[in-house]
PDB file of N, CA and C in Angstrom:
ATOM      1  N   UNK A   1      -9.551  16.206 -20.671  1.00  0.00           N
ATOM      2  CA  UNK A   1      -8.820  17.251 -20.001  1.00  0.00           C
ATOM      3  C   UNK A   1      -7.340  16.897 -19.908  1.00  0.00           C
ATOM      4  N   UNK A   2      -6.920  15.640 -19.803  1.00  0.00           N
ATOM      5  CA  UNK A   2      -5.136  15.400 -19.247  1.00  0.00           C
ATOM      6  C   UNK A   2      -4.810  15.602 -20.433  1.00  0.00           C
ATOM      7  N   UNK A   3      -5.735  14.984 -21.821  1.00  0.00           N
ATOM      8  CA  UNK A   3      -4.822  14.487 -22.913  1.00  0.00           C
ATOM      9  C   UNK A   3      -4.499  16.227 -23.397  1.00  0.00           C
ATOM     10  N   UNK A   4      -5.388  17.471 -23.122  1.00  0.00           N
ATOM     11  CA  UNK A   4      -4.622  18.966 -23.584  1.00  0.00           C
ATOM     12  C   UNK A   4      -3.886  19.083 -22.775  1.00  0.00           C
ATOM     13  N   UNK A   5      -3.917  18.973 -21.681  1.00  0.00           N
ATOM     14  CA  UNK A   5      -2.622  19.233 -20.608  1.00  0.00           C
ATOM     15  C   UNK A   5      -1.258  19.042 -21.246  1.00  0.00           C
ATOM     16  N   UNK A   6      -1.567  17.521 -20.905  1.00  0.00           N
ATOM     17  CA  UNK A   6      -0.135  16.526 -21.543  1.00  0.00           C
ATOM     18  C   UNK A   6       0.372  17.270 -22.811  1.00  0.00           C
ATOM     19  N   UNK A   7       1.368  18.024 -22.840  1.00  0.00           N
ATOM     20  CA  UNK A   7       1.909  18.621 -24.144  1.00  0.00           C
ATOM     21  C   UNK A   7       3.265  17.117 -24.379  1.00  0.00           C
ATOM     22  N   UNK A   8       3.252  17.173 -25.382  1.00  0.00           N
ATOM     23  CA  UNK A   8       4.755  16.837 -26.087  1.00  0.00           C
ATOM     24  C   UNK A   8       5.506  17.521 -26.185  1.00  0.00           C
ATOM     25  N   UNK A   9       6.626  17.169 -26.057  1.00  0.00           N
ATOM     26  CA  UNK A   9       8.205  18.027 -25.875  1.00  0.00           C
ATOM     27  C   UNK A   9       8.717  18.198 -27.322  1.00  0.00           C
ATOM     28  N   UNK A  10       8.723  18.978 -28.270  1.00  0.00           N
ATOM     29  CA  UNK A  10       9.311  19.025 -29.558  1.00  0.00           C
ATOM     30  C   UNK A  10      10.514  18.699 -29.725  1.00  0.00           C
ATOM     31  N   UNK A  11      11.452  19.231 -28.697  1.00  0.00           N
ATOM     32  CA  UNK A  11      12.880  19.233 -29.268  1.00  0.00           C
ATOM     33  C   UNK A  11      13.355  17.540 -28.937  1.00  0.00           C
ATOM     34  N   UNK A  12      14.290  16.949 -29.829  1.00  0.00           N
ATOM     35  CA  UNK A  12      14.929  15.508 -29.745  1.00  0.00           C
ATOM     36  C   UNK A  12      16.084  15.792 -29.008  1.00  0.00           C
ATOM     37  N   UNK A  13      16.697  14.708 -28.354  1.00  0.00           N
ATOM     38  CA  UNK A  13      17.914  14.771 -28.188  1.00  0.00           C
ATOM     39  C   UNK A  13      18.781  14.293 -29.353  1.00  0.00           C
ATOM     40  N   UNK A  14      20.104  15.039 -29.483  1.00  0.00           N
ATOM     41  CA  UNK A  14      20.823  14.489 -30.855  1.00  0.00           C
ATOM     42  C   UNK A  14      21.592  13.537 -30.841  1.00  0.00           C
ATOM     43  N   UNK A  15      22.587  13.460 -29.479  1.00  0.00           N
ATOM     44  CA  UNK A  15      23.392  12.637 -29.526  1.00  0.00           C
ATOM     45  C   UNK A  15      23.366  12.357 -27.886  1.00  0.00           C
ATOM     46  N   UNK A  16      23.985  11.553 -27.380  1.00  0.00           N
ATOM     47  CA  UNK A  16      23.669  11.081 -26.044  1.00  0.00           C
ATOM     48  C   UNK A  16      24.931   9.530 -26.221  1.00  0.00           C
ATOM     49  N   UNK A  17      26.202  10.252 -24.977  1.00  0.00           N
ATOM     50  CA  UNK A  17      27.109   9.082 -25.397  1.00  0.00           C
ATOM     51  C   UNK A  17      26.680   7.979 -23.848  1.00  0.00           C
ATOM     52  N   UNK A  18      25.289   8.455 -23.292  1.00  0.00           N
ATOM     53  CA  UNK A  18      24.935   7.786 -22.146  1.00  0.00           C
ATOM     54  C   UNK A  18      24.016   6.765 -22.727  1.00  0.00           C
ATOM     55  N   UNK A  19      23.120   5.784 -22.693  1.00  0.00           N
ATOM     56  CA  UNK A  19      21.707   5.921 -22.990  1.00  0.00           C
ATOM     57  C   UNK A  19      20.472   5.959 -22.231  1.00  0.00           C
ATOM     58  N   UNK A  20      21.337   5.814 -21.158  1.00  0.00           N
ATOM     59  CA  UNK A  20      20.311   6.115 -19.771  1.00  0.00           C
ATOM     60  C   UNK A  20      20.055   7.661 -20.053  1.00  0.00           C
ATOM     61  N   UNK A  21      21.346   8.229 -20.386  1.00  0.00           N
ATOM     62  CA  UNK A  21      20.729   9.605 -19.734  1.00  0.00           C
ATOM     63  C   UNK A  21      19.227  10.423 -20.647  1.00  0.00           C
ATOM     64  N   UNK A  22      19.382   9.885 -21.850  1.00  0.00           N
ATOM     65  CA  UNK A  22      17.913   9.897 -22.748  1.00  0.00           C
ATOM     66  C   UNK A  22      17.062   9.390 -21.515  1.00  0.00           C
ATOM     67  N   UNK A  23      16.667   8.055 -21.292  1.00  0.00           N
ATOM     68  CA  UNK A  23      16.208   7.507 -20.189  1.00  0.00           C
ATOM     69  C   UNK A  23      15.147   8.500 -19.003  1.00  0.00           C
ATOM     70  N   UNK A  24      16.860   9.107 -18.439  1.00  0.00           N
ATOM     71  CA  UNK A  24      16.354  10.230 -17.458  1.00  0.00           C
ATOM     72  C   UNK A  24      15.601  11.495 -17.799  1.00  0.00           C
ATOM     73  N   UNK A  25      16.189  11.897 -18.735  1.00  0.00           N
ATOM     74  CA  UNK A  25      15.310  13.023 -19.692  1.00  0.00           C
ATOM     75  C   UNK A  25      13.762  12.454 -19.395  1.00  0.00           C
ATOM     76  N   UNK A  26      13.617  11.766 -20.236  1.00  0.00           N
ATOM     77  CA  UNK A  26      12.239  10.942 -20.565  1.00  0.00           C
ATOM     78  C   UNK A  26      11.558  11.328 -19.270  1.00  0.00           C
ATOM     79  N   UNK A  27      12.147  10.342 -18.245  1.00  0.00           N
ATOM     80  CA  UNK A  27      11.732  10.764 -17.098  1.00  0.00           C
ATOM     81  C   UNK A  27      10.965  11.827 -16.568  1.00  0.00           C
ATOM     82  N   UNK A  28      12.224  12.744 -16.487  1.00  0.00           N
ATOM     83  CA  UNK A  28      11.786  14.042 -15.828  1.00  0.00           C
ATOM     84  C   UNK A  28      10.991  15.035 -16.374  1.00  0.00           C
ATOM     85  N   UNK A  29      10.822  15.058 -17.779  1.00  0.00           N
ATOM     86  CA  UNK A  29       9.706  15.244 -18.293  1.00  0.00           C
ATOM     87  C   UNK A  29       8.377  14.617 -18.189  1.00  0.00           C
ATOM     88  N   UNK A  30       8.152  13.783 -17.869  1.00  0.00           N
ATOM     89  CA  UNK A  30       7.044  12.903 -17.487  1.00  0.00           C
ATOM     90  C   UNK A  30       7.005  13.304 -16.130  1.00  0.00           C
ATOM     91  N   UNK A  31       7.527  13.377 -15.387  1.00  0.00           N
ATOM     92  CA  UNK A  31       7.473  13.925 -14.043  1.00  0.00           C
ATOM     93  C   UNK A  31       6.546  15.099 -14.053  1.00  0.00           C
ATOM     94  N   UNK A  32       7.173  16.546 -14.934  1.00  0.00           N
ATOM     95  CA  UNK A  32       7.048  17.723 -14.834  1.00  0.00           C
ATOM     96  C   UNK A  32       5.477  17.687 -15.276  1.00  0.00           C
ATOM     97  N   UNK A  33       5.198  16.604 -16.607  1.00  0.00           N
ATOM     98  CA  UNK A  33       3.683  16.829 -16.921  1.00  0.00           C
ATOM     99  C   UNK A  33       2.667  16.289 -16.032  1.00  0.00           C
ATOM    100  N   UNK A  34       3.371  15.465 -15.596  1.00  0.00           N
ATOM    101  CA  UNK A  34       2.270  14.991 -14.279  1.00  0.00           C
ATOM    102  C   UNK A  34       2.027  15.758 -13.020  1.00  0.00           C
ATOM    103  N   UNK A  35       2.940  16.496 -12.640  1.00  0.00           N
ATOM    104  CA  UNK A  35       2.837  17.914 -11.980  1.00  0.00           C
ATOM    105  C   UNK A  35       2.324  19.095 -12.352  1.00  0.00           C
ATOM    106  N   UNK A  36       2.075  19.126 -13.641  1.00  0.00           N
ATOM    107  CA  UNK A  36       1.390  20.680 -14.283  1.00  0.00           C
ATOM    108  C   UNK A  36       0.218  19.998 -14.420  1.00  0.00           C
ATOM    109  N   UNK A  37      -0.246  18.732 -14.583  1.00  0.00           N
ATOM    110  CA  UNK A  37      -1.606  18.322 -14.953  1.00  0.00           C
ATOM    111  C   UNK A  37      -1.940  18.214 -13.639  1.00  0.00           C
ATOM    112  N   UNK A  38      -1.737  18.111 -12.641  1.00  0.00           N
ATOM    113  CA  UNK A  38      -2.636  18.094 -11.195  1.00  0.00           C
ATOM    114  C   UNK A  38      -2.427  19.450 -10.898  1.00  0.00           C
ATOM    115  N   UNK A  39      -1.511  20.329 -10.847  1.00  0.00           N
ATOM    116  CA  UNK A  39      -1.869  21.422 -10.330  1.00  0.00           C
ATOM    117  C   UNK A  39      -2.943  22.446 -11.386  1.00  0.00           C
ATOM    118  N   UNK A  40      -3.176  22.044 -12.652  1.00  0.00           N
ATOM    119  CA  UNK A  40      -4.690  22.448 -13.534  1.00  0.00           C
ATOM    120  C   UNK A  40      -5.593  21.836 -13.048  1.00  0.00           C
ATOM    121  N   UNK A  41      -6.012  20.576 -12.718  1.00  0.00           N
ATOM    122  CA  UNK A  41      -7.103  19.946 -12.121  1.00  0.00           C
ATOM    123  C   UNK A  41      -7.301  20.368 -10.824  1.00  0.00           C
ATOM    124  N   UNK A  42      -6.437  21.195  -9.866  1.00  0.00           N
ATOM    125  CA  UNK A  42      -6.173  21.578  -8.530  1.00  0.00           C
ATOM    126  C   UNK A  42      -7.079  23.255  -8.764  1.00  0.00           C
ATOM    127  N   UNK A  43      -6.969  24.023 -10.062  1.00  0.00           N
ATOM    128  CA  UNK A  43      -7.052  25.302 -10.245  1.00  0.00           C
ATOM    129  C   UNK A  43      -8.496  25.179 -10.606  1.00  0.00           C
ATOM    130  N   UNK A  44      -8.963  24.086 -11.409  1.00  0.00           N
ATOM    131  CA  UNK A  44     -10.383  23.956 -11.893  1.00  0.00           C
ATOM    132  C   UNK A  44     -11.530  24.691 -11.062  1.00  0.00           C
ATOM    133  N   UNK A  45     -12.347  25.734 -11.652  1.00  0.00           N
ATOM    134  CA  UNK A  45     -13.587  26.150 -11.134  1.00  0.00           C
ATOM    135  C   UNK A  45     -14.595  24.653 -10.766  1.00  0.00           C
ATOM    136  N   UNK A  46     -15.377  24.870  -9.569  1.00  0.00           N
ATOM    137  CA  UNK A  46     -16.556  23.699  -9.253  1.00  0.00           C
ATOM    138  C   UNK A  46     -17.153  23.600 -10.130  1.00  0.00           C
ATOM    139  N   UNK A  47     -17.513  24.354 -11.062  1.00  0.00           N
ATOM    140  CA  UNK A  47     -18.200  24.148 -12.437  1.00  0.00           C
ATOM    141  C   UNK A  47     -17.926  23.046 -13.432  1.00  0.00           C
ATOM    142  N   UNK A  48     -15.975  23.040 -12.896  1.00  0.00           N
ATOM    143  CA  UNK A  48     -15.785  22.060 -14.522  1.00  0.00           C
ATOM    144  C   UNK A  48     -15.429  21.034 -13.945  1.00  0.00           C
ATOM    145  N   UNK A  49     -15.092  20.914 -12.543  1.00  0.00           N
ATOM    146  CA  UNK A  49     -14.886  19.743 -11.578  1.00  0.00           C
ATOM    147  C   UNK A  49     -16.287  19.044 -12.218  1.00  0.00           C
ATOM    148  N   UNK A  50     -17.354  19.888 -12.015  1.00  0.00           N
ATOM    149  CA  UNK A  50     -18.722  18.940 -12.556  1.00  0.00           C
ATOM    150  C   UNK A  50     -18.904  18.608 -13.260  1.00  0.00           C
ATOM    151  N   UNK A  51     -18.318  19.008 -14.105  1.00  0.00           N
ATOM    152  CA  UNK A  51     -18.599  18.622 -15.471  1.00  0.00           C
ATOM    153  C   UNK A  51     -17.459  16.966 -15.936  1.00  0.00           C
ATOM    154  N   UNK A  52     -16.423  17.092 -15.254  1.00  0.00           N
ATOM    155  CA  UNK A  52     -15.845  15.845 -15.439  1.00  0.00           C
ATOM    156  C   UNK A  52     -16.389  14.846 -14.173  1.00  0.00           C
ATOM    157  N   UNK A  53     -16.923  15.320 -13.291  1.00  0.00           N
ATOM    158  CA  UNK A  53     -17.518  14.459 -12.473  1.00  0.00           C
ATOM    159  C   UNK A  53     -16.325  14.098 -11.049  1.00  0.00           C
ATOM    160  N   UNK A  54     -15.951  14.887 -10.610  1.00  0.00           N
ATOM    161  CA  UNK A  54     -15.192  15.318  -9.749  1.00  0.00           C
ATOM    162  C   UNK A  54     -15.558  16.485  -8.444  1.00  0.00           C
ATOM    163  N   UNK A  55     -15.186  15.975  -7.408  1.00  0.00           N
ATOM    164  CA  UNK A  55     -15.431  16.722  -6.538  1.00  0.00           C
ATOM    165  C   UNK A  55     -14.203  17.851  -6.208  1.00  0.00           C
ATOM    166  N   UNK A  56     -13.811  19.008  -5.232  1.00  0.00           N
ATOM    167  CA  UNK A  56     -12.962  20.016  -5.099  1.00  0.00           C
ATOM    168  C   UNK A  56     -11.883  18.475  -4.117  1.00  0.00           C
ATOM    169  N   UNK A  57     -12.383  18.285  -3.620  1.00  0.00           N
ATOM    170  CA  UNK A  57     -11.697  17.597  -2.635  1.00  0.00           C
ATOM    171  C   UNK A  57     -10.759  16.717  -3.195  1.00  0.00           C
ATOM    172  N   UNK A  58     -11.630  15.905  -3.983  1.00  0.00           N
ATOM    173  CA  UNK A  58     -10.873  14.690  -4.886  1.00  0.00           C
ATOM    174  C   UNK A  58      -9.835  15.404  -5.942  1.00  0.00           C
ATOM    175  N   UNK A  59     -10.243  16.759  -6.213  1.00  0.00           N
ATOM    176  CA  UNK A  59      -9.286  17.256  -7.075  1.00  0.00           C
ATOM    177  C   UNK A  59      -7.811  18.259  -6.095  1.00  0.00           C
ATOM    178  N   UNK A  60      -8.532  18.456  -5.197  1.00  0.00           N
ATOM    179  CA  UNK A  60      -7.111  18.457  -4.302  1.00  0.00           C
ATOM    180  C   UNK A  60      -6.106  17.537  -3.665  1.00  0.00           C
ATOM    181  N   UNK A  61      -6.841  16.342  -3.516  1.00  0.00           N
ATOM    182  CA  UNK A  61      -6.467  15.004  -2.870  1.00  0.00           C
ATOM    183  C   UNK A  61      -5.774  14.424  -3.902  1.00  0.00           C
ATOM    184  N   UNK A  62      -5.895  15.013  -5.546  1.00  0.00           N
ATOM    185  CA  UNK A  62      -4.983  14.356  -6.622  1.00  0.00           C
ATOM    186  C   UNK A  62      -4.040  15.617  -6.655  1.00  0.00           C
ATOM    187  N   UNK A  63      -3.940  16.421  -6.543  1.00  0.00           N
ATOM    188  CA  UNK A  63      -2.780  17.447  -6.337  1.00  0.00           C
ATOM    189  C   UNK A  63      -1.747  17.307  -5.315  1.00  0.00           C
ATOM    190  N   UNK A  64      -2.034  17.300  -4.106  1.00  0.00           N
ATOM    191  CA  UNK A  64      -0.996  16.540  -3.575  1.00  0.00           C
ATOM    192  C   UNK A  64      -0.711  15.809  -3.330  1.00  0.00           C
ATOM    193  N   UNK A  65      -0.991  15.013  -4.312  1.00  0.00           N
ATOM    194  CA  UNK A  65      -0.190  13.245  -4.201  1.00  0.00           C
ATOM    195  C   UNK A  65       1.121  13.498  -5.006  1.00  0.00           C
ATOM    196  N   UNK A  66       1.863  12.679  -4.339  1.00  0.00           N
ATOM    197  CA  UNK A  66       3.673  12.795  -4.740  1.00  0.00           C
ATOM    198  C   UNK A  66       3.752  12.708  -6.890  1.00  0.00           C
ATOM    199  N   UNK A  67       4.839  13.124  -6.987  1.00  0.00           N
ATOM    200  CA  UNK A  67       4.495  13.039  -8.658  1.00  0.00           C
ATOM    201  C   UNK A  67       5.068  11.565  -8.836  1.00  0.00           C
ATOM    202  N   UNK A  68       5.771  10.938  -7.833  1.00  0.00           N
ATOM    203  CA  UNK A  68       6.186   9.530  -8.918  1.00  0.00           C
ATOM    204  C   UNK A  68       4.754   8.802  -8.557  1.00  0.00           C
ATOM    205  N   UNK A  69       4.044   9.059  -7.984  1.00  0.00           N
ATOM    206  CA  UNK A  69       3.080   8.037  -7.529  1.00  0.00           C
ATOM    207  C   UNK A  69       1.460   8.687  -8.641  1.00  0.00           C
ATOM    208  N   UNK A  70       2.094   8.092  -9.419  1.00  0.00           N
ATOM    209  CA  UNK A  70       1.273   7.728 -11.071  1.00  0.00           C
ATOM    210  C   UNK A  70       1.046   6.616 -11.562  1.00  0.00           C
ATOM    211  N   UNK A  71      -0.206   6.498 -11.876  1.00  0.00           N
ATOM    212  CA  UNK A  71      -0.510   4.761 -12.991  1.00  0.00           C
ATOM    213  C   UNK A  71       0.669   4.611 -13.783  1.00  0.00           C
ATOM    214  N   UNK A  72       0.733   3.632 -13.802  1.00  0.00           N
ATOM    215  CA  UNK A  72       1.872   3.475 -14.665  1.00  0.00           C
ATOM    216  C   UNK A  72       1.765   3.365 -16.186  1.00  0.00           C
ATOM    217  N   UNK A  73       0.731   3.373 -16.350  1.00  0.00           N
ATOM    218  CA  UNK A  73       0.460   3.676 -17.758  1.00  0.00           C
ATOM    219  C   UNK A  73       1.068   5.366 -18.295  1.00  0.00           C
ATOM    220  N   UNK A  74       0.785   6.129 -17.112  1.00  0.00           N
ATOM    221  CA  UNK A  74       1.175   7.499 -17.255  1.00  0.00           C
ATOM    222  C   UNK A  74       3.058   7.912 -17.340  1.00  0.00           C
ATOM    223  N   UNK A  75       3.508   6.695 -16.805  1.00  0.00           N
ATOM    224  CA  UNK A  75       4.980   6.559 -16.708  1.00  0.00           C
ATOM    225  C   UNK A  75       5.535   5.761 -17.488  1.00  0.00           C
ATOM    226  N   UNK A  76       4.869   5.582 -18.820  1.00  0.00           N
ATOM    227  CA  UNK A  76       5.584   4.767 -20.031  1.00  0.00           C
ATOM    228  C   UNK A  76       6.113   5.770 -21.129  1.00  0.00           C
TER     229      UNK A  76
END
């Protein structure tokens, strides 16, 4: 389920006289997908909660958790 969520961003940046600010980009895109992927797991019918083995609760209890507060695997 995360890995359809998780879209990739097509467009590159071209030039960047920062290199942080690529950096921040990165970022805040990673931010935004980790926020659209809990609020889909938040929308899920009890049906498909079951089917991944999830309760309504646990899937609300991952919706509002803050977006920087992600595995960090999810923030690489």
């Amino acid at each position: 389920m995360f890995s359809q969520a998780r879209r990739t961003h097509s467009f590159q940046i071209q030039s960047t006289r920062n290199p942080s600010a690529k950096g921040m980009l990165r970022k805040l895109l990673t931010f935004l997908s980790i926020r659209r992927e809990r609020r889909a797991l938040q929308s899920l019918d009890a049906h498909l909660l079951d089917d991944i083995g999830q309760s309504q609760q646990k899937a609300n209890a991952e919706a509002l958790r803050a977006t920087w507060d992600a595995p960090n695997r999810w923030l690489r």
